[in-house]
Protein backbone atom coordinates (compact mmCIF):
# COMPACT_ATOMS: atom_id res chain seq x y z
CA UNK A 1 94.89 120.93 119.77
CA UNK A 2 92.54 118.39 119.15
CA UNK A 3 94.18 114.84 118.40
CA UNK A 4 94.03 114.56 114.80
CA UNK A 5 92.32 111.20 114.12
CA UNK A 6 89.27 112.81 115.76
CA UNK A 7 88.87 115.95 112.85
CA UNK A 8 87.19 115.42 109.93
CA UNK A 9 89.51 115.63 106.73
CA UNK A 10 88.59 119.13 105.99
CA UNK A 11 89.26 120.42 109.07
CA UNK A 12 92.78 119.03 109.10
CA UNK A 13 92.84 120.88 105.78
CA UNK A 14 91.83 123.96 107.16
CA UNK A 15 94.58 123.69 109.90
CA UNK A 16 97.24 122.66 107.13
CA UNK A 17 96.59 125.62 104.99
CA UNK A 18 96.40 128.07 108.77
CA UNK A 19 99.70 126.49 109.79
CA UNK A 20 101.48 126.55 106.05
CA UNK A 21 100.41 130.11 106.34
CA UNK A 22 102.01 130.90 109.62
CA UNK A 23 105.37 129.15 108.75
CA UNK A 24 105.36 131.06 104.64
CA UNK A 25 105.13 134.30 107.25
CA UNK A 26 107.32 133.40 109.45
CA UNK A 27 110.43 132.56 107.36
CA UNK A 28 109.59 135.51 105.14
CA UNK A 29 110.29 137.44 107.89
CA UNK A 30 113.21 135.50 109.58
CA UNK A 31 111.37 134.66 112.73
CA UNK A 32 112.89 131.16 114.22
CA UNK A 33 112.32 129.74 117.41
CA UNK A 34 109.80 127.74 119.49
CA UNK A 35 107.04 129.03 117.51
CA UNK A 36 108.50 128.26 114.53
CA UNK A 37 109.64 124.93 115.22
CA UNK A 38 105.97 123.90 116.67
CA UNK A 39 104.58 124.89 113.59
CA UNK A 40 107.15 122.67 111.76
CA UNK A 41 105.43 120.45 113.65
CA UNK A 42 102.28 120.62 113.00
CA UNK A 43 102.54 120.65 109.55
CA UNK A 44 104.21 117.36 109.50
CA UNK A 45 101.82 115.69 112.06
CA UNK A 46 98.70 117.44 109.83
CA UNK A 47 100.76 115.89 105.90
CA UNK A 48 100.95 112.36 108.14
CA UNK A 49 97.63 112.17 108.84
CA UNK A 50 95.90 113.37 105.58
CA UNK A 51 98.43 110.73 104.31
CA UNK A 52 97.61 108.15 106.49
CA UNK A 53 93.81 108.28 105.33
CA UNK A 54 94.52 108.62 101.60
CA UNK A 55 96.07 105.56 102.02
CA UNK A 56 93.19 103.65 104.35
CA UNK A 57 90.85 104.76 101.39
CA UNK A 58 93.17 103.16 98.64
CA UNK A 59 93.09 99.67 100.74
CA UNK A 60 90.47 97.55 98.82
CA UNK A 61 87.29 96.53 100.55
CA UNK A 62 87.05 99.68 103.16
CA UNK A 63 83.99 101.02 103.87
CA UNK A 64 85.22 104.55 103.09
CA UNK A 65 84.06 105.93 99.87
CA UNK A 66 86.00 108.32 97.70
CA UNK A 67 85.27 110.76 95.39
CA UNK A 68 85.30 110.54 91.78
CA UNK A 69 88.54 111.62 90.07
CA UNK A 70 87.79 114.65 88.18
CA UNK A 71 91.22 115.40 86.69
């Protein structure tokens, strides 16, 4: 896998929903293991690193714009 800082946000998005979908399967069907425990992984490395640049963007006087908040 790529190192994360070097994806765009979407992609680690895309990867986060892939690997979420993997582990839902996998402890639906009571598979443990190396597999499951890389995904485990993954997931957490993918949640820190969305994280990480929510938070970058909510330090004032970054050059990264955000979107609009529609809610």
């Amino acid at each position: 896998m790529q190192e994360l800082h070097s994806l765009e946000t979407t992609q680690l998005i895309d990867l986060l929903a892939n690997y979420t979908s993997d582990y839902t399967r996998m402890i639906t069907n009571n598979i443990t293991g190396a597999e499951y425990e890389k995904c485990k992984l993954v997931i957490k490395a993918l949640q820190a690193e969305i994280e990480f640049r929510r938070n970058i963007a909510d330090i004032p006087n970054t050059n990264i714009t955000r979107l609009p908040d529609f809610s």
